[in-house]
PDB file of N, CA and C in Angstrom:
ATOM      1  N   UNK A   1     215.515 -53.606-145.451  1.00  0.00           N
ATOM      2  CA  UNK A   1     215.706 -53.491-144.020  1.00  0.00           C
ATOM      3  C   UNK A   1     215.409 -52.074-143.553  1.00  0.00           C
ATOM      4  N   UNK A   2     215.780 -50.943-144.197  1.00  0.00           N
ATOM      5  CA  UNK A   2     215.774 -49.786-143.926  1.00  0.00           C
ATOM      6  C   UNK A   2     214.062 -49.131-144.132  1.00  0.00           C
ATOM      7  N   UNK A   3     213.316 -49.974-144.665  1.00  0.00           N
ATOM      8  CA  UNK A   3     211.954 -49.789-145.023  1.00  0.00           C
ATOM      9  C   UNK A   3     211.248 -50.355-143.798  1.00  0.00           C
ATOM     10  N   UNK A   4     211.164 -51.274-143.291  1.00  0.00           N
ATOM     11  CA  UNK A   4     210.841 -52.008-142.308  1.00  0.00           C
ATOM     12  C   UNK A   4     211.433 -50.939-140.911  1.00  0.00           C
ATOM     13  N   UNK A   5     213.086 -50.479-140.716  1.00  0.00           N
ATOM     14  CA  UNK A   5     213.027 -49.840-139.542  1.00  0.00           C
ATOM     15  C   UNK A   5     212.268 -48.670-139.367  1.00  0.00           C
ATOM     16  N   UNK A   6     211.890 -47.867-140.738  1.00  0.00           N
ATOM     17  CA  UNK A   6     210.809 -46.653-141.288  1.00  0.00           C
ATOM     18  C   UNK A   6     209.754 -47.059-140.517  1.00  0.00           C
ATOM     19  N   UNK A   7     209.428 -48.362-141.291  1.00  0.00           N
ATOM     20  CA  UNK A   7     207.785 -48.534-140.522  1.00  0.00           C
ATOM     21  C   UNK A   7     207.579 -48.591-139.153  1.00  0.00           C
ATOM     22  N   UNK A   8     208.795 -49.361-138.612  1.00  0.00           N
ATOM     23  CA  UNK A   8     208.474 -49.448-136.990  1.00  0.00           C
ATOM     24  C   UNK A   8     208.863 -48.255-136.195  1.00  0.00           C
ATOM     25  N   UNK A   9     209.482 -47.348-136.774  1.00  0.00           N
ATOM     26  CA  UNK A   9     209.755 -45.869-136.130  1.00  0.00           C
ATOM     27  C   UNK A   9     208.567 -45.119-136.595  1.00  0.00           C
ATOM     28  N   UNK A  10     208.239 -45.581-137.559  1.00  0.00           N
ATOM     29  CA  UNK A  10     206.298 -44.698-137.508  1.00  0.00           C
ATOM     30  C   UNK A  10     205.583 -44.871-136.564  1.00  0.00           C
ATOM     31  N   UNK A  11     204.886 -46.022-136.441  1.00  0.00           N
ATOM     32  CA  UNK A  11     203.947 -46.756-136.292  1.00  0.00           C
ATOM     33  C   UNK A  11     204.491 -46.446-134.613  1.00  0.00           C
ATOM     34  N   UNK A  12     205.557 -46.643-134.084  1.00  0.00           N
ATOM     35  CA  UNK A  12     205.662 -47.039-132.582  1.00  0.00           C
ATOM     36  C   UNK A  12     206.459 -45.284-132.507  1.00  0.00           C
ATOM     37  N   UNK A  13     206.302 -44.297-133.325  1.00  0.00           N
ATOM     38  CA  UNK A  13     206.739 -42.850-133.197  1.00  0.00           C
ATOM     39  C   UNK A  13     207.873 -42.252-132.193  1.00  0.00           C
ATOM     40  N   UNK A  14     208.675 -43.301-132.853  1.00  0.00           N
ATOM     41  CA  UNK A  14     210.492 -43.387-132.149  1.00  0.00           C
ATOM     42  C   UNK A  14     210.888 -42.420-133.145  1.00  0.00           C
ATOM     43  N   UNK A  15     211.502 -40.867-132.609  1.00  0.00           N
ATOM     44  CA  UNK A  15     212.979 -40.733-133.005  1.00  0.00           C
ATOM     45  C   UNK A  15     213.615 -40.112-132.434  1.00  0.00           C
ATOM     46  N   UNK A  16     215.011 -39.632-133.331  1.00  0.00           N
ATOM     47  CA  UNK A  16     216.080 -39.538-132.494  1.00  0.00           C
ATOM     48  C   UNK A  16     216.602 -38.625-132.495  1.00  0.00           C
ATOM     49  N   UNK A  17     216.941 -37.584-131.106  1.00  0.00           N
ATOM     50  CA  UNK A  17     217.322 -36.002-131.090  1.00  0.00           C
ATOM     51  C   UNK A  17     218.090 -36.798-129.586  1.00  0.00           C
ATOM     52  N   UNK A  18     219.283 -35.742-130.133  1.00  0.00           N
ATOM     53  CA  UNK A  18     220.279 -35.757-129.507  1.00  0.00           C
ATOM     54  C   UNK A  18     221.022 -37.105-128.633  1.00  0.00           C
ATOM     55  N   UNK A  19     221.146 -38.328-129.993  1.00  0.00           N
ATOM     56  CA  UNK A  19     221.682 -39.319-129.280  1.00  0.00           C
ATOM     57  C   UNK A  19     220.574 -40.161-128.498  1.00  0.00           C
ATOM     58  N   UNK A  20     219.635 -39.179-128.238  1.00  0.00           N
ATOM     59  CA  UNK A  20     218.401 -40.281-127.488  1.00  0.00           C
ATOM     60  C   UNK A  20     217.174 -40.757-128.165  1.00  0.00           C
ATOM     61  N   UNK A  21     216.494 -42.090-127.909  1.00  0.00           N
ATOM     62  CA  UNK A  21     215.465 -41.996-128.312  1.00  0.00           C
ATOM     63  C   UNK A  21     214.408 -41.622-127.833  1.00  0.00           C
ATOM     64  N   UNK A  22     213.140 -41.005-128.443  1.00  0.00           N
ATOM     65  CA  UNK A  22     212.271 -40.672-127.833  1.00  0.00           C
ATOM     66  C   UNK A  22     211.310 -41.114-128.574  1.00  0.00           C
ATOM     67  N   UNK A  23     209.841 -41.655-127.466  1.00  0.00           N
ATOM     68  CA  UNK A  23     208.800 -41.888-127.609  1.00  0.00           C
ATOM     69  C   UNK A  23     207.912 -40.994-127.892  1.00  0.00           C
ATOM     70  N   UNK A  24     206.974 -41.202-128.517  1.00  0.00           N
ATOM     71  CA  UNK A  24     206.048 -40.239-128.712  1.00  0.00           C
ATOM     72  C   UNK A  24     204.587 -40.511-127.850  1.00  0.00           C
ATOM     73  N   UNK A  25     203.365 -39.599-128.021  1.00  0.00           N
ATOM     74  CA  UNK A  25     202.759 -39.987-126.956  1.00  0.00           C
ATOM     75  C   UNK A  25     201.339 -40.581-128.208  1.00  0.00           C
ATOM     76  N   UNK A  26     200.459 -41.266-127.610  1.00  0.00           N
ATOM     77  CA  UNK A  26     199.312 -41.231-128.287  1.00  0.00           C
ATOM     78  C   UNK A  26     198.252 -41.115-128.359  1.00  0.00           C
ATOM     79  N   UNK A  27     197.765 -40.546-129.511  1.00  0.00           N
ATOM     80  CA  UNK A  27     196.702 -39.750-129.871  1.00  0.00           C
ATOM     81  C   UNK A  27     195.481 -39.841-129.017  1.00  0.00           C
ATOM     82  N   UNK A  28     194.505 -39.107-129.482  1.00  0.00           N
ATOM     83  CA  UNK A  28     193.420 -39.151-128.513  1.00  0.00           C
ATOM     84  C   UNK A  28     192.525 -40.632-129.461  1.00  0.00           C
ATOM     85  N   UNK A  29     192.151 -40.706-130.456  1.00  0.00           N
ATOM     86  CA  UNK A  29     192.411 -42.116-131.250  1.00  0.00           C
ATOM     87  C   UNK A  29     192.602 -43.148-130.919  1.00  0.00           C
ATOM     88  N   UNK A  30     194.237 -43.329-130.772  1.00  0.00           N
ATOM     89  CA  UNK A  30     194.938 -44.947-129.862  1.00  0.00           C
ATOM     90  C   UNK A  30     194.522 -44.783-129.258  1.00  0.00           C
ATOM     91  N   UNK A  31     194.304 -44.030-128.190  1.00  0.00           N
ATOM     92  CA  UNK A  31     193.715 -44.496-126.869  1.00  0.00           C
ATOM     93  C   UNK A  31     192.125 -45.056-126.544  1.00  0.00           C
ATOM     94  N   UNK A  32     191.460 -44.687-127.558  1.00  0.00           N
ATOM     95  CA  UNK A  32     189.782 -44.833-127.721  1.00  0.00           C
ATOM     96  C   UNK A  32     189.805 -46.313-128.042  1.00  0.00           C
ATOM     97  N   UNK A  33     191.219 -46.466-129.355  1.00  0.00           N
ATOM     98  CA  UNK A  33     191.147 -47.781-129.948  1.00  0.00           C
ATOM     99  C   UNK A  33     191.425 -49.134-129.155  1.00  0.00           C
ATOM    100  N   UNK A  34     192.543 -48.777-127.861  1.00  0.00           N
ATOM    101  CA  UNK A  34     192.943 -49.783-127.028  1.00  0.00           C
ATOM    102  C   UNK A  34     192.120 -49.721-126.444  1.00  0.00           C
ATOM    103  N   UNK A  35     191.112 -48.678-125.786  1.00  0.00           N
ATOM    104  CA  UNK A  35     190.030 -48.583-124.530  1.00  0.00           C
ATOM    105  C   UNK A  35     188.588 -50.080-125.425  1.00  0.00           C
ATOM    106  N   UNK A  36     188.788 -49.843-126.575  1.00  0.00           N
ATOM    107  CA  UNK A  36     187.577 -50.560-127.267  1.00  0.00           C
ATOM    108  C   UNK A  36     187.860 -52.145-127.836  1.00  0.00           C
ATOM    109  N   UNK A  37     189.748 -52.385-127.876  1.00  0.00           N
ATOM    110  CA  UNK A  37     190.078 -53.406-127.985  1.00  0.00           C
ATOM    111  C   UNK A  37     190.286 -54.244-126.839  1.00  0.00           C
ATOM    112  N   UNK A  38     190.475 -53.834-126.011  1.00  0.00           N
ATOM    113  CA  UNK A  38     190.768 -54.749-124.350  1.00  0.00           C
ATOM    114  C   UNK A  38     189.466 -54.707-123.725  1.00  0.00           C
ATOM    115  N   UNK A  39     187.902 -53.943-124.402  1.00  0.00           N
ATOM    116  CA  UNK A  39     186.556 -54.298-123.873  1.00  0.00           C
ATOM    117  C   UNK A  39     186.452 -55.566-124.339  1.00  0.00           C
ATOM    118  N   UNK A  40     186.598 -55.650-126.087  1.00  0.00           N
ATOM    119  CA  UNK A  40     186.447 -56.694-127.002  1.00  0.00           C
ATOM    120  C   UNK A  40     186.895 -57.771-126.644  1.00  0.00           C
ATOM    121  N   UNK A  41     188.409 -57.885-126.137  1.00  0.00           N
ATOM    122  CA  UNK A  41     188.669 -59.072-125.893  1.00  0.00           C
ATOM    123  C   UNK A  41     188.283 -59.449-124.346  1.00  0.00           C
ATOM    124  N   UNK A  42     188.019 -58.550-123.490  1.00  0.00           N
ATOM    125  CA  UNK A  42     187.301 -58.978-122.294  1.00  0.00           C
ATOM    126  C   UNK A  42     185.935 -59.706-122.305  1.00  0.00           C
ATOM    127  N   UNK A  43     185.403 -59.323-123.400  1.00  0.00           N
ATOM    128  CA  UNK A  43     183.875 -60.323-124.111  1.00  0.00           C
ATOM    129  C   UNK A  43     184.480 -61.655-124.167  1.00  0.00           C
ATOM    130  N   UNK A  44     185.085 -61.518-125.092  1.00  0.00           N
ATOM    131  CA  UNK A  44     185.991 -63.014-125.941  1.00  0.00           C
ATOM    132  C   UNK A  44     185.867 -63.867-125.406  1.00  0.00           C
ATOM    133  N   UNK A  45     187.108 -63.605-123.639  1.00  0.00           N
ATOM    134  CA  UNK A  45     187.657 -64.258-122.995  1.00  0.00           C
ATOM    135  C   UNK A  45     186.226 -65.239-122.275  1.00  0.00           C
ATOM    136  N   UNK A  46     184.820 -64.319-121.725  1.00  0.00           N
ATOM    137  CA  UNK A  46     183.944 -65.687-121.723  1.00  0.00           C
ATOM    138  C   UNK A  46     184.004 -66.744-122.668  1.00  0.00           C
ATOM    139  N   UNK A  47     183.957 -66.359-124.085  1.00  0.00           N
ATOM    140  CA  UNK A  47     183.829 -67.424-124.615  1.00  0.00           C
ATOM    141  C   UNK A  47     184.738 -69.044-125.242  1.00  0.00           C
ATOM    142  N   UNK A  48     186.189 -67.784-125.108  1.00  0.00           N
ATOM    143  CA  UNK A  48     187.468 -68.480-125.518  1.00  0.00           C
ATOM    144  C   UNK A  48     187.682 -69.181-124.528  1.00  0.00           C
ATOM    145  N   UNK A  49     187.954 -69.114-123.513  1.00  0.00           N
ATOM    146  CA  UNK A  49     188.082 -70.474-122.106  1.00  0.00           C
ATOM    147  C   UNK A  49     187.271 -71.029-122.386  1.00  0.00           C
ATOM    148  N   UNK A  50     185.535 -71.403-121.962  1.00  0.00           N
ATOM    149  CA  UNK A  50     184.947 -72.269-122.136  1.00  0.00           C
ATOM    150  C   UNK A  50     184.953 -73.661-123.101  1.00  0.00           C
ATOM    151  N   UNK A  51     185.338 -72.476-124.521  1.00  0.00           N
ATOM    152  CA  UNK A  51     185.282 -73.540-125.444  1.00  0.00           C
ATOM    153  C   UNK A  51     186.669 -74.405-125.450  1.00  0.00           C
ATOM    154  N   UNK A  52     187.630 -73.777-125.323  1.00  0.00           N
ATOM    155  CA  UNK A  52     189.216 -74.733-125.260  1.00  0.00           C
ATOM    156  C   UNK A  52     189.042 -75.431-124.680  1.00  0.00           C
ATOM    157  N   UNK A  53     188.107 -75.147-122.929  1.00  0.00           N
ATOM    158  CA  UNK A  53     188.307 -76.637-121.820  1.00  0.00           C
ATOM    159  C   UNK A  53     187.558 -77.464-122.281  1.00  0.00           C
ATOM    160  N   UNK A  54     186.421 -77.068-122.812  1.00  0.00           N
ATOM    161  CA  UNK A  54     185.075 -77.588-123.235  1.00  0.00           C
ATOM    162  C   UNK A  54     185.668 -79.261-124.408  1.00  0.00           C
ATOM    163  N   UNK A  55     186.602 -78.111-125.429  1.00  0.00           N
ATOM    164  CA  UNK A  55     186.718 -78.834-126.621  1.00  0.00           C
ATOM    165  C   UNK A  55     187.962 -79.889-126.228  1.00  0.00           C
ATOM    166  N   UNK A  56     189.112 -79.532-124.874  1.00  0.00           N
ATOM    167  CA  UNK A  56     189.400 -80.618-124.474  1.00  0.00           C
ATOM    168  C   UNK A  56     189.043 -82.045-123.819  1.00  0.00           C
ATOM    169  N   UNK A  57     187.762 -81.499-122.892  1.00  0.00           N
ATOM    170  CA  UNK A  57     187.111 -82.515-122.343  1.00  0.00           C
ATOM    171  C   UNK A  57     186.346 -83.129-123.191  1.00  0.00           C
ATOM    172  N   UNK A  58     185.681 -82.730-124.083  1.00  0.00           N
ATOM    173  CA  UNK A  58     185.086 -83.689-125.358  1.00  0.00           C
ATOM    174  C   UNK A  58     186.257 -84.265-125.532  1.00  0.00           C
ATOM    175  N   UNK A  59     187.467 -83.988-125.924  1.00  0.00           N
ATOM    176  CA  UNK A  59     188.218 -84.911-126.768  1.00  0.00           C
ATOM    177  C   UNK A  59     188.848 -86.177-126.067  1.00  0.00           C
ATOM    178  N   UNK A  60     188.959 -85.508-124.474  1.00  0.00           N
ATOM    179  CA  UNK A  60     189.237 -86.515-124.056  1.00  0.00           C
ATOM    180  C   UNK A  60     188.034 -87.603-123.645  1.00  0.00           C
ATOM    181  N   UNK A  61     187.269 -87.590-123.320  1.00  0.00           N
ATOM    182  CA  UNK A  61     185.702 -88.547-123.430  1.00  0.00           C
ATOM    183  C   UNK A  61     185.459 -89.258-124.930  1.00  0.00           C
ATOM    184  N   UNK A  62     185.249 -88.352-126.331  1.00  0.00           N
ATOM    185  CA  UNK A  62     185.318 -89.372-127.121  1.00  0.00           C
ATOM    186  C   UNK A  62     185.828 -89.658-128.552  1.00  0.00           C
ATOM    187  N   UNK A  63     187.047 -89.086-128.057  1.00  0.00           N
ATOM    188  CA  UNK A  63     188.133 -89.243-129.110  1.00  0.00           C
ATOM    189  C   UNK A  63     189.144 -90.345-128.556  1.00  0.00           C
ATOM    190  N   UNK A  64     189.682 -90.958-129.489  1.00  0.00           N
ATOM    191  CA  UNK A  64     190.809 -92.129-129.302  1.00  0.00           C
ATOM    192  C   UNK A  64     192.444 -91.221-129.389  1.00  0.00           C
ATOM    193  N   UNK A  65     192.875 -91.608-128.203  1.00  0.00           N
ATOM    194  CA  UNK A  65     194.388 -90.801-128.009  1.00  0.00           C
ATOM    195  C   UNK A  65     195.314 -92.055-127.899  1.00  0.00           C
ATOM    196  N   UNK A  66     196.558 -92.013-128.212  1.00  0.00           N
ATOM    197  CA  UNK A  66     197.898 -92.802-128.017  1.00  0.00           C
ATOM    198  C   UNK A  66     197.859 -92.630-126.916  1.00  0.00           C
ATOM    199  N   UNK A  67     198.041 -91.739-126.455  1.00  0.00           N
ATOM    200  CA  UNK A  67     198.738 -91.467-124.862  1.00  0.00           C
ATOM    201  C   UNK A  67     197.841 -90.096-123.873  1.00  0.00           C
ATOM    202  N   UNK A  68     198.402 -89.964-122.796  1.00  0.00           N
ATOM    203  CA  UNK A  68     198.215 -88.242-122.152  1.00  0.00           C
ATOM    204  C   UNK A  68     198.866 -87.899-123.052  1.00  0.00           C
ATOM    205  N   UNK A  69     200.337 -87.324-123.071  1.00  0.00           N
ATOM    206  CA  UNK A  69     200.978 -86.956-124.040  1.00  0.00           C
ATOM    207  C   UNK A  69     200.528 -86.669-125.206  1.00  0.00           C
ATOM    208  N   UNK A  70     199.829 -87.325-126.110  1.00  0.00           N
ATOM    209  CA  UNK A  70     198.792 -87.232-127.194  1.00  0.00           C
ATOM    210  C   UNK A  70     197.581 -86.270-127.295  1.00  0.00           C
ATOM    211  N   UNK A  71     196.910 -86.306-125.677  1.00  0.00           N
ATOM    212  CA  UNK A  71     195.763 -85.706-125.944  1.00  0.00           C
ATOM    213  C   UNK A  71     196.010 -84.115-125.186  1.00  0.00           C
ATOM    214  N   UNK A  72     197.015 -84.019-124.687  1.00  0.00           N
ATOM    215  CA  UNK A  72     198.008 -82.823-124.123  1.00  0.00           C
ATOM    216  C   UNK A  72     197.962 -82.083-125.229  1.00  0.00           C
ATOM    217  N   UNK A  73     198.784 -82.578-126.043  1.00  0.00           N
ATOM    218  CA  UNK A  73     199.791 -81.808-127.601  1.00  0.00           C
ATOM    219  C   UNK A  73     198.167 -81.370-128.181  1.00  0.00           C
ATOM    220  N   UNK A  74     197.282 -82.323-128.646  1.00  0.00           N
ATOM    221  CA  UNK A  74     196.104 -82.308-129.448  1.00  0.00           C
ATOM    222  C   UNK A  74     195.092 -80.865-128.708  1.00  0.00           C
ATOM    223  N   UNK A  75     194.905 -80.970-127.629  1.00  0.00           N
ATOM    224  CA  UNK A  75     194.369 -79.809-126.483  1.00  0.00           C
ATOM    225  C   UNK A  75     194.965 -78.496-126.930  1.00  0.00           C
ATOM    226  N   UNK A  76     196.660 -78.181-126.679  1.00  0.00           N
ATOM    227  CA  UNK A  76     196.963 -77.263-126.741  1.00  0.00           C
ATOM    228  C   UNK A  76     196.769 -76.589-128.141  1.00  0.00           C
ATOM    229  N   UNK A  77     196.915 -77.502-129.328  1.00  0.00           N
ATOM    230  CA  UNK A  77     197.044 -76.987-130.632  1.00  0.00           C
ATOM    231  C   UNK A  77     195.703 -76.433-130.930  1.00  0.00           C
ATOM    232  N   UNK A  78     194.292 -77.365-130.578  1.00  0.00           N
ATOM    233  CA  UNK A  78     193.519 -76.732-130.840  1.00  0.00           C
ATOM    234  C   UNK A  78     192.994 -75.444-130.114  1.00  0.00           C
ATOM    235  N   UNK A  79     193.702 -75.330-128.715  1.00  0.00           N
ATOM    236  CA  UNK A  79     193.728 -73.987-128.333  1.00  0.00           C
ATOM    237  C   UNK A  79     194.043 -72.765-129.004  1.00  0.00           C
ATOM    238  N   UNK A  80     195.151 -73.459-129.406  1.00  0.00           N
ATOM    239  CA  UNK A  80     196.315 -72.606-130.336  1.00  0.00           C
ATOM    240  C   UNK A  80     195.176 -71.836-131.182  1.00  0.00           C
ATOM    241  N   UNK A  81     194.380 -72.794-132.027  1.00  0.00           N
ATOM    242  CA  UNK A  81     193.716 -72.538-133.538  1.00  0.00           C
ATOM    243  C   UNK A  81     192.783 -71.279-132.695  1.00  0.00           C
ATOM    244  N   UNK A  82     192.063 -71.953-131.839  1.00  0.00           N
ATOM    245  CA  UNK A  82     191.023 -71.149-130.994  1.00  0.00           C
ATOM    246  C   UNK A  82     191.220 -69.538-130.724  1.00  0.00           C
ATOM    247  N   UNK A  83     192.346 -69.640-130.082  1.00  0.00           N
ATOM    248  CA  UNK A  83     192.959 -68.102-130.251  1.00  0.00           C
ATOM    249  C   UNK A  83     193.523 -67.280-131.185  1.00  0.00           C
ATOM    250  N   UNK A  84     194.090 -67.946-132.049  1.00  0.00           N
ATOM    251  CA  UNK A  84     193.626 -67.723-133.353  1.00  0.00           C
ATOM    252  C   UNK A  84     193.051 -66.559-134.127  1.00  0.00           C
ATOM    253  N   UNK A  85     191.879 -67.899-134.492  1.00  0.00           N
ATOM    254  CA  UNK A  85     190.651 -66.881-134.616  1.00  0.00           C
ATOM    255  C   UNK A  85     189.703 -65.832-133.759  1.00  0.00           C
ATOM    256  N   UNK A  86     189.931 -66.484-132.903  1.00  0.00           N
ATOM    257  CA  UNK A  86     188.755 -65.119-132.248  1.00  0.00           C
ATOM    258  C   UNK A  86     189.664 -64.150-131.944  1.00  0.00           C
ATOM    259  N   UNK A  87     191.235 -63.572-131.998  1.00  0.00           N
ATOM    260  CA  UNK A  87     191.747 -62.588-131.644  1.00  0.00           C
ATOM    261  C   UNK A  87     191.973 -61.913-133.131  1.00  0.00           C
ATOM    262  N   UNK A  88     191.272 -62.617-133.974  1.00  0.00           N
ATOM    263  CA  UNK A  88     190.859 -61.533-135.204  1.00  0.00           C
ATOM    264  C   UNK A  88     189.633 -60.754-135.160  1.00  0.00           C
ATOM    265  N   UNK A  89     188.676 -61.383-134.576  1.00  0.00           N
ATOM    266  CA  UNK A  89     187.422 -60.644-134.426  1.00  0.00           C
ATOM    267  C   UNK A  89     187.336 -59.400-133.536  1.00  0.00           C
ATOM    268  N   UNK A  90     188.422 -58.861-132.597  1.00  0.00           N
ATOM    269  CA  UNK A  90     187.979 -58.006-132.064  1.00  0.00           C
ATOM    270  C   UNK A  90     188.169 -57.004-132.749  1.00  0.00           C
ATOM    271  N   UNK A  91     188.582 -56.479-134.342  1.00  0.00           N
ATOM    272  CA  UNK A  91     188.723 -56.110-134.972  1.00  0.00           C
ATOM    273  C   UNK A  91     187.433 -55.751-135.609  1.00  0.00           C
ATOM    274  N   UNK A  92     186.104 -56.543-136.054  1.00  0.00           N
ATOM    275  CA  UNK A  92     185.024 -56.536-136.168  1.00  0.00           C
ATOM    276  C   UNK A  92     184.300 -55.400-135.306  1.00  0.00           C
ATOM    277  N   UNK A  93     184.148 -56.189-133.959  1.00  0.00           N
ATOM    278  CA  UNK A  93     183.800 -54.789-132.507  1.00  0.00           C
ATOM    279  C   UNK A  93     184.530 -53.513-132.921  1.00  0.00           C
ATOM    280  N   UNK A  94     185.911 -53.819-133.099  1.00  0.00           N
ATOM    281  CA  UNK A  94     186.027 -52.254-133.125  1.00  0.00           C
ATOM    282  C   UNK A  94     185.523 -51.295-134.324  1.00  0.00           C
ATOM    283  N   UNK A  95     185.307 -51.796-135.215  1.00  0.00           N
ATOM    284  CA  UNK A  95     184.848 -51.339-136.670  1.00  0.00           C
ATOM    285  C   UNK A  95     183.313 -51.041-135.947  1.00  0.00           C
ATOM    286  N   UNK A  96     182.789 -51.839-135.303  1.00  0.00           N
ATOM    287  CA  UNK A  96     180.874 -51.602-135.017  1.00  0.00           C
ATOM    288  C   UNK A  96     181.044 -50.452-133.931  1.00  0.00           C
ATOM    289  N   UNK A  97     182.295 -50.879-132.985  1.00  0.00           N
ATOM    290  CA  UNK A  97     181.700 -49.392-131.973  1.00  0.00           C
ATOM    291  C   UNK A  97     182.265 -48.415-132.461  1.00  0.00           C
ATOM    292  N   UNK A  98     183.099 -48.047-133.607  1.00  0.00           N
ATOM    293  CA  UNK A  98     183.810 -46.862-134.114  1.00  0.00           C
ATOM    294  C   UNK A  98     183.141 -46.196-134.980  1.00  0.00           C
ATOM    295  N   UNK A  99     182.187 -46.888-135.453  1.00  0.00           N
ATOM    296  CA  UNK A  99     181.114 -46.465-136.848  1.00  0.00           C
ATOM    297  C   UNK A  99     181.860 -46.649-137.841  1.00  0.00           C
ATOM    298  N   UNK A 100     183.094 -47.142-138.109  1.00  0.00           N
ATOM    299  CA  UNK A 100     184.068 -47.374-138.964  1.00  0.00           C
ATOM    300  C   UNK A 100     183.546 -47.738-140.457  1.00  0.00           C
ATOM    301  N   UNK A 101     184.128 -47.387-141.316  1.00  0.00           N
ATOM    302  CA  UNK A 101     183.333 -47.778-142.785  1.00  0.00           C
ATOM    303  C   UNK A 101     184.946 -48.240-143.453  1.00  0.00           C
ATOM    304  N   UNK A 102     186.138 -48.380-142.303  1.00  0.00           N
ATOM    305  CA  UNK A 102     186.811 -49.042-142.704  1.00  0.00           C
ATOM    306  C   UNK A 102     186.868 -50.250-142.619  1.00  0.00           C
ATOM    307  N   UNK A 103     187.078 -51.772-143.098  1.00  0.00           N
ATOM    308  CA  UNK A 103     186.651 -53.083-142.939  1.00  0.00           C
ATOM    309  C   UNK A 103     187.435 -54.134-143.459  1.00  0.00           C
ATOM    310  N   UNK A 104     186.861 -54.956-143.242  1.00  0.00           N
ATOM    311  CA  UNK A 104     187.832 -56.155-143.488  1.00  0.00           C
ATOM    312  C   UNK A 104     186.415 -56.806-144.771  1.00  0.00           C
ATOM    313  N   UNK A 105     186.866 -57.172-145.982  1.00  0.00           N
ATOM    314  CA  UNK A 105     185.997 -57.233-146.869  1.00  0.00           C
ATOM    315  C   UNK A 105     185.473 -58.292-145.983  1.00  0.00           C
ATOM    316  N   UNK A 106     183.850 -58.906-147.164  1.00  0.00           N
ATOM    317  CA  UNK A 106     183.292 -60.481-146.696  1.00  0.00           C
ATOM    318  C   UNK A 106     184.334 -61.098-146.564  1.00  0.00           C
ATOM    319  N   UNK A 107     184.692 -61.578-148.166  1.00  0.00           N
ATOM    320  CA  UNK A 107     185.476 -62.955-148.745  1.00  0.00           C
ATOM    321  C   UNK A 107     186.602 -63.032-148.067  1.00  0.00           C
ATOM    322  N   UNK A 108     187.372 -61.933-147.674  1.00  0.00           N
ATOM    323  CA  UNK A 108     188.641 -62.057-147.172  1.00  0.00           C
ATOM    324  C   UNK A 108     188.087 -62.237-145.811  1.00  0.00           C
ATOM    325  N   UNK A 109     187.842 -61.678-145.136  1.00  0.00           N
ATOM    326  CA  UNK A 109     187.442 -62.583-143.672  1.00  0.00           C
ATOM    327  C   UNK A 109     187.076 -64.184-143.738  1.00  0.00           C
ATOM    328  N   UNK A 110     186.353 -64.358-144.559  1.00  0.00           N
ATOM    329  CA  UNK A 110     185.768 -65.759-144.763  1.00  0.00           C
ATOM    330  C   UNK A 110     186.932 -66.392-144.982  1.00  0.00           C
ATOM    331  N   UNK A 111     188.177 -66.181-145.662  1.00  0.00           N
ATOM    332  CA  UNK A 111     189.107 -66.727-146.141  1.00  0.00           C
ATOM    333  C   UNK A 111     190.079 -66.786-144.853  1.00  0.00           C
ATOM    334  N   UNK A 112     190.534 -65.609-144.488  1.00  0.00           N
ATOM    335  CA  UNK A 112     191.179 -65.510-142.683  1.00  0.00           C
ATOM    336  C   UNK A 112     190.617 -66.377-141.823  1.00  0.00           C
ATOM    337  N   UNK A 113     189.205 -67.123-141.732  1.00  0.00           N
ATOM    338  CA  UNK A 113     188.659 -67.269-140.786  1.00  0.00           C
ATOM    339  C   UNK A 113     188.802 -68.984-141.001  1.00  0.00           C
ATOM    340  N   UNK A 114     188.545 -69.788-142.288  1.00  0.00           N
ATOM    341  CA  UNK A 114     188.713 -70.461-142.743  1.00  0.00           C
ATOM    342  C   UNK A 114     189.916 -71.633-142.711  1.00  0.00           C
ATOM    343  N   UNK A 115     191.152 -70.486-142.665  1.00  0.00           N
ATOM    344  CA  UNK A 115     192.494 -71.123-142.765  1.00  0.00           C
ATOM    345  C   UNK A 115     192.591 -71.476-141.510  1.00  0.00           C
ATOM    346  N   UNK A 116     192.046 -71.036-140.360  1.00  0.00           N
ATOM    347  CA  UNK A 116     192.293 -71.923-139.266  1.00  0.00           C
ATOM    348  C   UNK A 116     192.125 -73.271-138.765  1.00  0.00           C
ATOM    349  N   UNK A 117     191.088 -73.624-139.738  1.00  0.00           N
ATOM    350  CA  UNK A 117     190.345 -74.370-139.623  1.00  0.00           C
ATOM    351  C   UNK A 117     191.254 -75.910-140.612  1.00  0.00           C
ATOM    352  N   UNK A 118     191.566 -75.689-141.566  1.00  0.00           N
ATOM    353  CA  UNK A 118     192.426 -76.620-142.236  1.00  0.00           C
ATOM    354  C   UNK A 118     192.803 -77.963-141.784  1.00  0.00           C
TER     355      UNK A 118
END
């Protein structure tokens, strides 16, 4: 437990002088990194709506459902999967616009990308 509150007082650069907590501010870095992650997912978002409504209205045209109720639950989940995955990829963008040579291997992406799919 005490390892875990470490990490989240790193990572979110909480501590504590005089009874209070204090925030820390961030780097010139985070800020490049959120400026390049909320472009990324502003791309996405063309593609992530389309395909959820897209892949509901196929399902409802020619897939066999029990009910609304049925093809409701079935809609949302595969939304679910949808977002998913593509809110791993903006991770990709940021590695290409950072020049990053840090990465997410092949196989293990292939494997992340995969399990959604199940």
């Amino acid at each position: 437990m005490f390892i875990e509150l470490w990490k989240v007082s790193k990572s979110l650069k909480i501590s504590l002088s005089g009874g209070k907590l204090e925030f820390g501010e961030k780097t010139k870095e985070e800020v490049e990194t959120e400026k390049i992650d909320s472009e990324a997912m502003w791309y996405l978002q063309w593609l992530m709506y389309p395909l959820v409504i897209g892949g509901a209205i196929y399902s409802l045209l020619y897939m066999s459902h029990r009910s609304w109720y049925s093809w409701v639950i079935n809609s949302l989940v595969n939304g679910v999967y949808c977002f998913g995955f593509l809110f791993m990829t903006p991770q990709l963008f940021l590695n290409y616009r950072m020049k990053s040579v840090a990465h997410l291997p092949w196989r293990a992406f292939m494997y992340k990308s995969l399990q959604y799919f199940h």
